[in-house]
N, C-alpha and C. Protein backbone atom coordinates (compact mmCIF):
# COMPACT_ATOMS: atom_id res chain seq x y z
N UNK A 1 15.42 -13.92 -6.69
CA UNK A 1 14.70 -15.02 -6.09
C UNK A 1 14.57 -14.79 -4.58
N UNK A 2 15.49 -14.38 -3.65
CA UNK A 2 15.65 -14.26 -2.28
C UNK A 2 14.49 -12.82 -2.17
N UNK A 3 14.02 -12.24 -3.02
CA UNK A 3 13.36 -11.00 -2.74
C UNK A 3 11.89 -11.37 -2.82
N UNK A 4 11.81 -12.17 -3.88
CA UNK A 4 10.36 -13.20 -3.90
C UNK A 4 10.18 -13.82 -2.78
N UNK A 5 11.03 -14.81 -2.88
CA UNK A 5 10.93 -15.53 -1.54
C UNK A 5 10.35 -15.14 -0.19
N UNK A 6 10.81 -14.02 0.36
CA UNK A 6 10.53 -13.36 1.43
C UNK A 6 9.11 -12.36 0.67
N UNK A 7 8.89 -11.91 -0.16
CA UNK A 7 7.79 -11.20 -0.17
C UNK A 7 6.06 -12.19 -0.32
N UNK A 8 6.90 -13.44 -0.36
CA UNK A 8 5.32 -14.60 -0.55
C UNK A 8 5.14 -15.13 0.29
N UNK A 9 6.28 -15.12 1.63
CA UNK A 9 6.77 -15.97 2.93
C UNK A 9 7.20 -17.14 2.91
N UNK A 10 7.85 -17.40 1.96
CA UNK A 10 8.50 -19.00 1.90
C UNK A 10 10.03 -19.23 1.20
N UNK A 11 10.47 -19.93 1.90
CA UNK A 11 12.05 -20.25 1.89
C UNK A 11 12.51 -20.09 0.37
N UNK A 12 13.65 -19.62 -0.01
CA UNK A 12 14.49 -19.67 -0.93
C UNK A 12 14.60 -20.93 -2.15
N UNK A 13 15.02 -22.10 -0.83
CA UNK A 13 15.32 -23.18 -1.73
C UNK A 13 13.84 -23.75 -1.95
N UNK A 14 12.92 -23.39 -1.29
CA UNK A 14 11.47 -24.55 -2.16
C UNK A 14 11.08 -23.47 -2.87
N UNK A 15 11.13 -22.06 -3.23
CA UNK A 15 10.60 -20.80 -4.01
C UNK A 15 11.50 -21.73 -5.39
N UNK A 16 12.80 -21.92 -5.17
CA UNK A 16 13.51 -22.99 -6.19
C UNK A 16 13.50 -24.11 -6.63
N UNK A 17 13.00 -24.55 -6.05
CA UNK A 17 12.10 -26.13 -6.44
C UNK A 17 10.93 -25.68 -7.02
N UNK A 18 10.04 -24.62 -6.82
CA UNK A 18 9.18 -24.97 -7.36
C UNK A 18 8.98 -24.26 -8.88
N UNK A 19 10.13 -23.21 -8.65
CA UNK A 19 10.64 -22.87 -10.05
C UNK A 19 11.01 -23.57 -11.29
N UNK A 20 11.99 -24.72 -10.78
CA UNK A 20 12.79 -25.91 -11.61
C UNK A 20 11.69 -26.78 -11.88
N UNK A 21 10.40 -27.05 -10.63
CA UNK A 21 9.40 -27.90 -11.49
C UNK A 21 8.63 -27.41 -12.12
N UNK A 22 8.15 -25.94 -12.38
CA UNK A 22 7.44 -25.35 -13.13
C UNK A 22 8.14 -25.59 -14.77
N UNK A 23 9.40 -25.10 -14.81
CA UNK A 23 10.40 -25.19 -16.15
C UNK A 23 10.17 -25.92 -16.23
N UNK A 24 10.20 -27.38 -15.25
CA UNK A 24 10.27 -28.96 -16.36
C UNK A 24 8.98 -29.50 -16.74
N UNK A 25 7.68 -28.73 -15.47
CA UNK A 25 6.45 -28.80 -16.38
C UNK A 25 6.23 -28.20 -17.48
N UNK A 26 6.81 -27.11 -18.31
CA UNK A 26 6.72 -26.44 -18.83
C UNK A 26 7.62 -26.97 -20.46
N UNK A 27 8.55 -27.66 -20.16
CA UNK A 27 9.54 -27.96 -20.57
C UNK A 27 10.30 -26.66 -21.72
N UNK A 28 10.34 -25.79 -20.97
CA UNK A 28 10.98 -24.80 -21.42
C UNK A 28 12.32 -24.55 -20.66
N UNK A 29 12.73 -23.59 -21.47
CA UNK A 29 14.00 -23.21 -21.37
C UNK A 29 13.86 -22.17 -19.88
N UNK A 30 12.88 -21.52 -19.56
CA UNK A 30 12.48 -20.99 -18.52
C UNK A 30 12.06 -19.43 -18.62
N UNK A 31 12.47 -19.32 -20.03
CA UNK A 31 12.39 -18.06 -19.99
C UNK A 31 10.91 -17.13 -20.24
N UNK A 32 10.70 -16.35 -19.81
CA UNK A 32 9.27 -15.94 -20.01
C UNK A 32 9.22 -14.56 -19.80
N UNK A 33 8.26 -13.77 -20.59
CA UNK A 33 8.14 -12.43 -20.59
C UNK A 33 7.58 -12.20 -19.32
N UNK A 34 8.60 -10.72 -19.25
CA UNK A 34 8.08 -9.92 -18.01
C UNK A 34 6.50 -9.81 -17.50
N UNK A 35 5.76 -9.81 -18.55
CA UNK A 35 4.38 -9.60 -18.02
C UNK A 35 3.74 -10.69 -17.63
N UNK A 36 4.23 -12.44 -18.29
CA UNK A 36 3.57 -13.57 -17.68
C UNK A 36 4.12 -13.83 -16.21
N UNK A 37 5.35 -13.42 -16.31
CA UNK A 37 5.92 -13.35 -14.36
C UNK A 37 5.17 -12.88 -13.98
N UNK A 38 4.71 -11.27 -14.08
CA UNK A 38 3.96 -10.49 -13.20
C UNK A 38 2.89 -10.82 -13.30
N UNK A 39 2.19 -11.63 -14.58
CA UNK A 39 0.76 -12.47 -14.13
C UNK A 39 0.73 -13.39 -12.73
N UNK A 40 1.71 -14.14 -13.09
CA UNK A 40 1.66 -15.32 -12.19
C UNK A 40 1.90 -15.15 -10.90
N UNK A 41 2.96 -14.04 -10.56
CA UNK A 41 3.02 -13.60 -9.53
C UNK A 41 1.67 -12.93 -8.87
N UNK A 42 1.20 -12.24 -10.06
CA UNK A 42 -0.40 -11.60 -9.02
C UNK A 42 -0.85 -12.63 -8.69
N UNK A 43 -0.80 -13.31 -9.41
CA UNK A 43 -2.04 -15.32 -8.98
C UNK A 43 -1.48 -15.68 -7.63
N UNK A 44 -0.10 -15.60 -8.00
CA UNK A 44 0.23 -16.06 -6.63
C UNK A 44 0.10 -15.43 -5.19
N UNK A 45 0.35 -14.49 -5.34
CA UNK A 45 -0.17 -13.29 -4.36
C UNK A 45 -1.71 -13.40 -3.64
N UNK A 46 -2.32 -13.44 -4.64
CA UNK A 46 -4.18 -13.36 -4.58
C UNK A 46 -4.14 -15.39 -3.98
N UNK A 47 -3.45 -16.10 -4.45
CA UNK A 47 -3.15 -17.66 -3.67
C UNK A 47 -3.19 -17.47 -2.68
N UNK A 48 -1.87 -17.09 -2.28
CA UNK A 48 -1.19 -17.00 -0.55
C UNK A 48 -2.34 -16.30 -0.06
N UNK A 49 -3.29 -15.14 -0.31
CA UNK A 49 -3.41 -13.88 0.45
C UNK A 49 -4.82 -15.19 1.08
N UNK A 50 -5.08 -15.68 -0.17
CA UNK A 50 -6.57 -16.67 0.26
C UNK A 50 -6.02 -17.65 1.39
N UNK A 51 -4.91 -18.86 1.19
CA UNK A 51 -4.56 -19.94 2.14
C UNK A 51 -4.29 -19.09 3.47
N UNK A 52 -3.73 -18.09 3.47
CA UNK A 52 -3.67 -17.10 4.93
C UNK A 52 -5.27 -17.28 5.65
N UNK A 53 -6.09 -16.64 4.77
CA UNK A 53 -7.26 -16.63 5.43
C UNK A 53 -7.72 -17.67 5.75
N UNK A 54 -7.62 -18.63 4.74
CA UNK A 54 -8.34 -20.47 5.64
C UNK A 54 -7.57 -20.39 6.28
N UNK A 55 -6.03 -20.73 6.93
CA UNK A 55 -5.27 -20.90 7.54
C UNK A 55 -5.97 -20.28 9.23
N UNK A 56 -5.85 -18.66 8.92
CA UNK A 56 -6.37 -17.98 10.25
C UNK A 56 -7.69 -18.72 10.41
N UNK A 57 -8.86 -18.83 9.51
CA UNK A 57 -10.28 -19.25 10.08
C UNK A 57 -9.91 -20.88 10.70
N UNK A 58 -9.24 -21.59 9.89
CA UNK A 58 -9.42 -22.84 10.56
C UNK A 58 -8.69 -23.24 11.93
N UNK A 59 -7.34 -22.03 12.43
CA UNK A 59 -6.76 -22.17 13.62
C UNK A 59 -7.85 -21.81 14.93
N UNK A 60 -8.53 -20.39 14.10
CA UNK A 60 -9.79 -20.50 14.86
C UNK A 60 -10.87 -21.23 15.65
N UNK A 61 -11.35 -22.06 14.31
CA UNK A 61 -12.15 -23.02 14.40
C UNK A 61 -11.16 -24.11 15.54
N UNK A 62 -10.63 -24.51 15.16
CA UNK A 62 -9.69 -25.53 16.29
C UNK A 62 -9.72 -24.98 17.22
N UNK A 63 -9.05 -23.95 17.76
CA UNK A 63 -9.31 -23.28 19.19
C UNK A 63 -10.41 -23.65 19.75
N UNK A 64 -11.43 -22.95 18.65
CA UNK A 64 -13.04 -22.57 19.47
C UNK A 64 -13.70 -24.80 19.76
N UNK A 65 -13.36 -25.25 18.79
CA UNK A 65 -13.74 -26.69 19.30
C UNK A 65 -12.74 -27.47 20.07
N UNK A 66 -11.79 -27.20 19.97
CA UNK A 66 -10.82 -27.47 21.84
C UNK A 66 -11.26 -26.85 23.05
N UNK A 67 -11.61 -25.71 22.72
CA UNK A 67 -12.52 -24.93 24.40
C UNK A 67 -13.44 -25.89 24.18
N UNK A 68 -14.48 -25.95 23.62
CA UNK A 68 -15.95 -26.33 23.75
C UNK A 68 -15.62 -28.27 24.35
N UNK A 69 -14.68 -29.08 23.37
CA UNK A 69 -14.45 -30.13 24.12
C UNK A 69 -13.61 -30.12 25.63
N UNK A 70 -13.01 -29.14 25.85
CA UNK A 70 -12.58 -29.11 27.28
C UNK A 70 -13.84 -28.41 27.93
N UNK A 71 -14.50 -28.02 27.59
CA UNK A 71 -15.65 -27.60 28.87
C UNK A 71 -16.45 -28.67 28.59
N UNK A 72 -16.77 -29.68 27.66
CA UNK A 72 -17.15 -30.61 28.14
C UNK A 72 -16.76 -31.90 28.95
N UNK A 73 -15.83 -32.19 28.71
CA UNK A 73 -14.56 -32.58 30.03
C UNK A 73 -14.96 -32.65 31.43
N UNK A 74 -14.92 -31.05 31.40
CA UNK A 74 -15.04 -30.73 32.58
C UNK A 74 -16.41 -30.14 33.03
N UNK A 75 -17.60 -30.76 32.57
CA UNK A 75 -18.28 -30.33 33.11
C UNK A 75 -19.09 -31.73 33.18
N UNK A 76 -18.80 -32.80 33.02
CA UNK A 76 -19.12 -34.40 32.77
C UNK A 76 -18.38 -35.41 34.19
């Protein structure tokens, strides 16, 4: 779990929460073949790799419309 954790960028104990709510959505015992992990894990992977990118475009976007309202500021 601590090797996941760090390879998706997110803490231990919510990588564990969201494990325990998957099982109880699931209402299984938890156990699951090696290859539906490594499904879900690619999903998850190809997830994160996408919210990264909105993440970077929209810090962007904020930047670029904080300049543009401070030069209007200051040019008023």
């Amino acid at each position: 779990m601590a090797e996941v954790s760090r390879e998706i960028g997110v803490g231990q104990a919510l990588l564990g929460r969201w494990v325990k709510q998957e099982r109880e959505h699931n209402n299984s015992s938890g156990e699951r073949t090696y290859a539906e992990l490594e499904a879900e894990n690619s999903r998850l992977k190809k997830e994160l790799a996408s919210i990264k990118l909105d993440n970077e475009f929209l810090s962007k976007a904020s930047a670029f419309f904080a300049a543009k309202q401070h030069e209007k500021r200051n040019t008023n």
